[in-house]
Protein backbone atom coordinates (compact mmCIF):
# COMPACT_ATOMS: atom_id res chain seq x y z
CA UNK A 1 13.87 11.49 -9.65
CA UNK A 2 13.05 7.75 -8.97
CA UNK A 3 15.15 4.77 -10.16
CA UNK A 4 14.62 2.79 -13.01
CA UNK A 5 11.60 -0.29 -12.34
CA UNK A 6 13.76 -3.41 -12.51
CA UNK A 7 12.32 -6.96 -13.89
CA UNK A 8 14.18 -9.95 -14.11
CA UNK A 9 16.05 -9.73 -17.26
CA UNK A 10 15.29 -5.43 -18.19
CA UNK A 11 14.58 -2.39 -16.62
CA UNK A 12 12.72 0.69 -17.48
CA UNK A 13 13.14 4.31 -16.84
CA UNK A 14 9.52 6.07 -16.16
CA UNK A 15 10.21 9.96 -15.43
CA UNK A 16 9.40 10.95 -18.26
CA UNK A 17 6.26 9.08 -19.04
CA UNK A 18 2.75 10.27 -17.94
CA UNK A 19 2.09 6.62 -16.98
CA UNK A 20 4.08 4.25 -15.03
CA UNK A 21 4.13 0.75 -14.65
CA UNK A 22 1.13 -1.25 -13.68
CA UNK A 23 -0.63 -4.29 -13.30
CA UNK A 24 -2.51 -3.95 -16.48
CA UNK A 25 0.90 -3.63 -18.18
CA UNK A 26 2.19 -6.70 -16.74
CA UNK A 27 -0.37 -8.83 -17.35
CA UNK A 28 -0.96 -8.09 -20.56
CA UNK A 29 3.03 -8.83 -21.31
CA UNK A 30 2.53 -11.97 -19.39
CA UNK A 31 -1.13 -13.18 -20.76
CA UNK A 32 -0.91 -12.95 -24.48
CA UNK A 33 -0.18 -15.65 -26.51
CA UNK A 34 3.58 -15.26 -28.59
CA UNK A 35 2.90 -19.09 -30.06
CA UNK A 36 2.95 -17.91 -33.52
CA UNK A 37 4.34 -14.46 -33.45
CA UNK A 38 7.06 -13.64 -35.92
CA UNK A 39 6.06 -10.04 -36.14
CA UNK A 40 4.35 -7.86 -33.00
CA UNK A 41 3.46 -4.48 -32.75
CA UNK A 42 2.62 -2.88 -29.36
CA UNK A 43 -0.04 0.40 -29.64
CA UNK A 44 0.52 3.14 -26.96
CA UNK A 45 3.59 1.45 -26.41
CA UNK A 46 4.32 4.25 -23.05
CA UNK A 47 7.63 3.22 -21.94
CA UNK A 48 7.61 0.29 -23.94
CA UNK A 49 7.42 -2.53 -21.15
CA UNK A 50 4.66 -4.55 -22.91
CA UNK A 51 6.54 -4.91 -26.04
CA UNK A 52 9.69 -5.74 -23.91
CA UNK A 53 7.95 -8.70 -22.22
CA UNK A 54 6.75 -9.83 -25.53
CA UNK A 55 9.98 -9.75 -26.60
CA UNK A 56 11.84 -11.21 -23.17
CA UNK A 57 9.18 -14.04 -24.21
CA UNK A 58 9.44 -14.81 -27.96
CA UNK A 59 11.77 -15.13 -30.88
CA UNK A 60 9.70 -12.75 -32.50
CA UNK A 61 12.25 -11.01 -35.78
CA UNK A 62 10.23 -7.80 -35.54
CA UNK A 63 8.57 -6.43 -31.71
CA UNK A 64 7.35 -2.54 -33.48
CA UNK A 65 5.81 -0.05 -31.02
CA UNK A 66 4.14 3.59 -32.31
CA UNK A 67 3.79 5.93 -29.25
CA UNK A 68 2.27 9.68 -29.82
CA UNK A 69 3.27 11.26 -27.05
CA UNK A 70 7.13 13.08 -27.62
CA UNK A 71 8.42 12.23 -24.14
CA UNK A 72 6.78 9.30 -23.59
CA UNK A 73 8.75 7.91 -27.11
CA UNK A 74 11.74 9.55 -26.10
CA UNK A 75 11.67 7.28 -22.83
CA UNK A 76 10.64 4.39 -24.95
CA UNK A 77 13.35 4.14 -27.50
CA UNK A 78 15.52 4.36 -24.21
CA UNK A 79 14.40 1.85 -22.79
CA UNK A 80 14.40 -0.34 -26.26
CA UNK A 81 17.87 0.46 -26.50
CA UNK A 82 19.57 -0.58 -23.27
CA UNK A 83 17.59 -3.98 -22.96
CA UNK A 84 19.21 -7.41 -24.17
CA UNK A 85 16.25 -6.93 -27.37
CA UNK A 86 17.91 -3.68 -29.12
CA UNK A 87 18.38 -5.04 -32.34
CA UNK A 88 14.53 -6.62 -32.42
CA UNK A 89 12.88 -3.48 -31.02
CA UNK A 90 11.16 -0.54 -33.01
CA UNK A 91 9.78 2.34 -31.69
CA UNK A 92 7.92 4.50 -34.22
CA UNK A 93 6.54 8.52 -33.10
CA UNK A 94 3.22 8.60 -34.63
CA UNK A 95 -0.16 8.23 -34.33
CA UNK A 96 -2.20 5.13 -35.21
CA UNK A 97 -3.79 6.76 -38.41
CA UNK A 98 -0.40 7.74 -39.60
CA UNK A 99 1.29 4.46 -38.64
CA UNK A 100 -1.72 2.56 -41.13
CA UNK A 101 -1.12 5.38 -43.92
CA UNK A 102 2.59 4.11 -44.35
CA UNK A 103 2.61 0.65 -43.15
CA UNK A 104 2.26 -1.85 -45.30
CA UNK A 105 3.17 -4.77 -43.52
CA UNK A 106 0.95 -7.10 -41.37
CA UNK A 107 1.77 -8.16 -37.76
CA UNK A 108 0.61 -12.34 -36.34
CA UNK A 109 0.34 -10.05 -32.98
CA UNK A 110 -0.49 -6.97 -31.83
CA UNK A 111 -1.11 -6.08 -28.64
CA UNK A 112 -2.44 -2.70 -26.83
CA UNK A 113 -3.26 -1.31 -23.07
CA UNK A 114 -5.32 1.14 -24.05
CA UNK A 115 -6.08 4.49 -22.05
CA UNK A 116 -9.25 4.07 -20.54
CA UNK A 117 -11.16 6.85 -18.60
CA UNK A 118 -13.70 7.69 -21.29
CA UNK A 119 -15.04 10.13 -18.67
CA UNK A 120 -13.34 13.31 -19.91
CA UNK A 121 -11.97 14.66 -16.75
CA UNK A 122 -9.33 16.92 -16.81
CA UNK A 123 -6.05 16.80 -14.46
CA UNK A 124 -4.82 19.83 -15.73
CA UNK A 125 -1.75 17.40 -16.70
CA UNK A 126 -2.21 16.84 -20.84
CA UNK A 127 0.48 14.07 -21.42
CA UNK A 128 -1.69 12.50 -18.25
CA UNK A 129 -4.55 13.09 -19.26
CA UNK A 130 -3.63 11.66 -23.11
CA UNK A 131 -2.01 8.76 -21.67
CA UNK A 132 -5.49 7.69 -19.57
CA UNK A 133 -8.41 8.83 -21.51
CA UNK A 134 -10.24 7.18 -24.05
CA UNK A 135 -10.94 10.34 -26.03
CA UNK A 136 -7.20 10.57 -27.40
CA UNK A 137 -7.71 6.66 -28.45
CA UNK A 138 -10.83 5.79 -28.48
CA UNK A 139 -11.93 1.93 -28.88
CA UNK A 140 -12.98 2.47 -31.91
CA UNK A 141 -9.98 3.87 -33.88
CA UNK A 142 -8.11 1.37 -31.66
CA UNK A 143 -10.21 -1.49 -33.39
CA UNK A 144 -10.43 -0.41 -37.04
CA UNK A 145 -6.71 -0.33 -37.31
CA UNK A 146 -6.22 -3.47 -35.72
CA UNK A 147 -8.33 -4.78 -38.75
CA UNK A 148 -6.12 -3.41 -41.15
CA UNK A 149 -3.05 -4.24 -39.39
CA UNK A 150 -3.40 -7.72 -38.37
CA UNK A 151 -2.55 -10.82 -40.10
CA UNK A 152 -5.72 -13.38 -41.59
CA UNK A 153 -4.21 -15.40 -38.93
CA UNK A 154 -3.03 -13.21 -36.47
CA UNK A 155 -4.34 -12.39 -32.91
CA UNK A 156 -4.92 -9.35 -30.87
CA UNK A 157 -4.91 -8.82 -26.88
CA UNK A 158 -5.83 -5.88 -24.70
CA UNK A 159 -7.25 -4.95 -21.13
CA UNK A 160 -10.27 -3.01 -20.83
CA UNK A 161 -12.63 -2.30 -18.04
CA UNK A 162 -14.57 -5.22 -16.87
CA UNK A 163 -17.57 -3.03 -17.28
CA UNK A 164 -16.64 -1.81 -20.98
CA UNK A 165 -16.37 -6.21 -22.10
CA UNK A 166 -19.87 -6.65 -24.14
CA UNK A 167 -19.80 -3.25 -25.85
CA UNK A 168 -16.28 -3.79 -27.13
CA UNK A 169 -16.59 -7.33 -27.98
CA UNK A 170 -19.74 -5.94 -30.20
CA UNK A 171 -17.82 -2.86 -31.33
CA UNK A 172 -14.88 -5.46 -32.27
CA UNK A 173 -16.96 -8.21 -34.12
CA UNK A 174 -18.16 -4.78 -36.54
CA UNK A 175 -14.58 -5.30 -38.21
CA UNK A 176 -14.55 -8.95 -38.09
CA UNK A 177 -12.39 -9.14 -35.07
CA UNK A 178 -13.96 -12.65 -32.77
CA UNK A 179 -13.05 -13.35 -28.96
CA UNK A 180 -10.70 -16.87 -28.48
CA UNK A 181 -9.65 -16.45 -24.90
CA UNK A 182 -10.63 -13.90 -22.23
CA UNK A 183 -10.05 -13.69 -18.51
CA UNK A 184 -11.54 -11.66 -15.91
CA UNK A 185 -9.22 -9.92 -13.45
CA UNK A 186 -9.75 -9.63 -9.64
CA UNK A 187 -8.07 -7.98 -6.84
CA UNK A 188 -8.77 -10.18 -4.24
CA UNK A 189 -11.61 -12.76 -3.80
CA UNK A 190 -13.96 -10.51 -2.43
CA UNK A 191 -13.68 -7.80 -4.89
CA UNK A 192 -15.64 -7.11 -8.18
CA UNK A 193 -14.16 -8.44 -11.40
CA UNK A 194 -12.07 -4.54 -12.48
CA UNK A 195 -10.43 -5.84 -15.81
CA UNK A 196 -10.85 -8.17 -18.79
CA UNK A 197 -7.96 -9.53 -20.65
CA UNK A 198 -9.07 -10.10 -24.18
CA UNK A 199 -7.82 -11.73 -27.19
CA UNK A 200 -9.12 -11.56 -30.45
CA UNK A 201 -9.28 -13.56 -33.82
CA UNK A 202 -10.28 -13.19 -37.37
CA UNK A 203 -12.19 -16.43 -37.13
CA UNK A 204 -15.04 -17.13 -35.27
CA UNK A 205 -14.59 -19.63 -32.67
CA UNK A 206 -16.05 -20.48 -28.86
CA UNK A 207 -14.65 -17.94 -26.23
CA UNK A 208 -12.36 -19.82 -23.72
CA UNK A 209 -12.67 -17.65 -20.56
CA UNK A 210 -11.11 -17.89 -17.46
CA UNK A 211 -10.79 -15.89 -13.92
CA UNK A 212 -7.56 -14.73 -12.18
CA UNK A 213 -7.31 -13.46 -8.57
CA UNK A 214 -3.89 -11.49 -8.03
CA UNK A 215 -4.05 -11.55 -4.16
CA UNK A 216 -5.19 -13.48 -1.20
CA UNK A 217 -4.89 -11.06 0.86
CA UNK A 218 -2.73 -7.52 0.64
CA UNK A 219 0.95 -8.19 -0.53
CA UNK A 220 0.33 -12.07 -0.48
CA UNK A 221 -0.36 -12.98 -4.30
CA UNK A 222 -1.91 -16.29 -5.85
CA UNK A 223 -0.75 -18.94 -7.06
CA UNK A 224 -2.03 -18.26 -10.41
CA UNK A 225 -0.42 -14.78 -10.61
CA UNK A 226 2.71 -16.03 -9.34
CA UNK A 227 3.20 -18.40 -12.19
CA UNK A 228 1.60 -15.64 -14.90
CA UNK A 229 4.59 -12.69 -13.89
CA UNK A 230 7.53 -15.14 -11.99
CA UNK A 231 9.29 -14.70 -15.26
CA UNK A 232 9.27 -10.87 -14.86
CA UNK A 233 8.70 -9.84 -11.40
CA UNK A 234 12.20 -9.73 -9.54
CA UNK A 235 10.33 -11.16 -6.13
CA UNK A 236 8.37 -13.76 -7.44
């Protein structure tokens, strides 16, 4: 059994997740914007480091998380638990269509790294496989109850395949959900653009986007990415 993954100010235990911790993770924790947010909920929280950044980063009263996977929310309220943010964390085991039937309050953020693979290839591994494909969350479930649950002022950020961008910006402006900031995600300098941090708005406004290269060359990280994670990342 491997350690706990240690950050600067928490750690998490990942055994009993399907997915461990990752870059898209991180930066997502890092990226988003907690200027406003009293209330947050993370979607798919996994082991719950997302919300835990958020809530390392803001005075938010209320950091909620919903994760449908047993073990995986198991793991989560563990890790929720032994962090310096007990009292502020929330992990609830549901589904999102559940979670909107008996919510009834609003979040200013929510946040969500969603699974992805919307090729439906089997690992033989279901809590894997529910964890990474898009079929068991797809975009747009993810998006219609981020219309109900978000605040007229509110914001929401993801990461999504670079090469999935235009059809969920389109998919996302169908429930009146408008890009403020995005910023496109690359390896190194000589690799294609992989991911797309997105946030999104109930207001229509111009699209601030930006780039972010993680590393020069292997193990030797930018500038830019140093100053996004130094806050979490125990060697930066």
């Amino acid at each position: 059994m491997s350690g706990p993954f240690r950050f600067k100010q928490f750690e998490i235990n990942q055994d009993r997740c399907a997915m461990k911790i990752g870059t898209d993770g991180v930066l997502l924790g890092s990226w988003t914007d907690i200027s406003n947010a009293e209330s947050i909920l993370d979607i798919g929280a996994g082991t719950g480091v997302v919300a835990l950044m958020l809530a390392q980063r803001s005075s938010a009263e209320v950091v909620d998380a919903i994760e449908i996977d047993p073990e995986a929310y198991e793991q989560c309220v563990d890790n929720f638990e032994i962090s310096p943010w007990g009292d502020r964390l929330y992990c609830y085991h549901a589904g999102l269509d559940e979670f909107i039937e008996e919510i009834e309050d609003l979040y200013d953020l929510i946040v969500c790294n969603p699974p992805f693979y919307t090729e439906s290839v089997t690992s033989g591994d279901l809590q894997r496989d529910q964890a990474r494909q898009n079929d068991f969350l797809p975009f747009e479930e993810l998006l219609v109850g981020v219309s109900v649950l978000v605040s007229e002022h509110g914001i929401f950020s993801t990461i999504i395949p670079f090469k999935e961008k235009d059809d969920f910006i389109r998919m996302a402006a169908s429930h009146q959900l408008f890009p403020s900031r995005c910023m496109h995600v690359k390896g190194n300098p000589a690799a294609e653009v992989k991911r797309v941090l997105l946030e999104f708005t109930k207001k229509e406004k111009t699209c601030e986007v930006l780039d972010l290269i993680i590393e020069i060359e292997r193990h030797v990280y930018t500038m830019d990415y140093i100053n996004l994670t130094k806050d979490f990342y125990l060697k930066m």
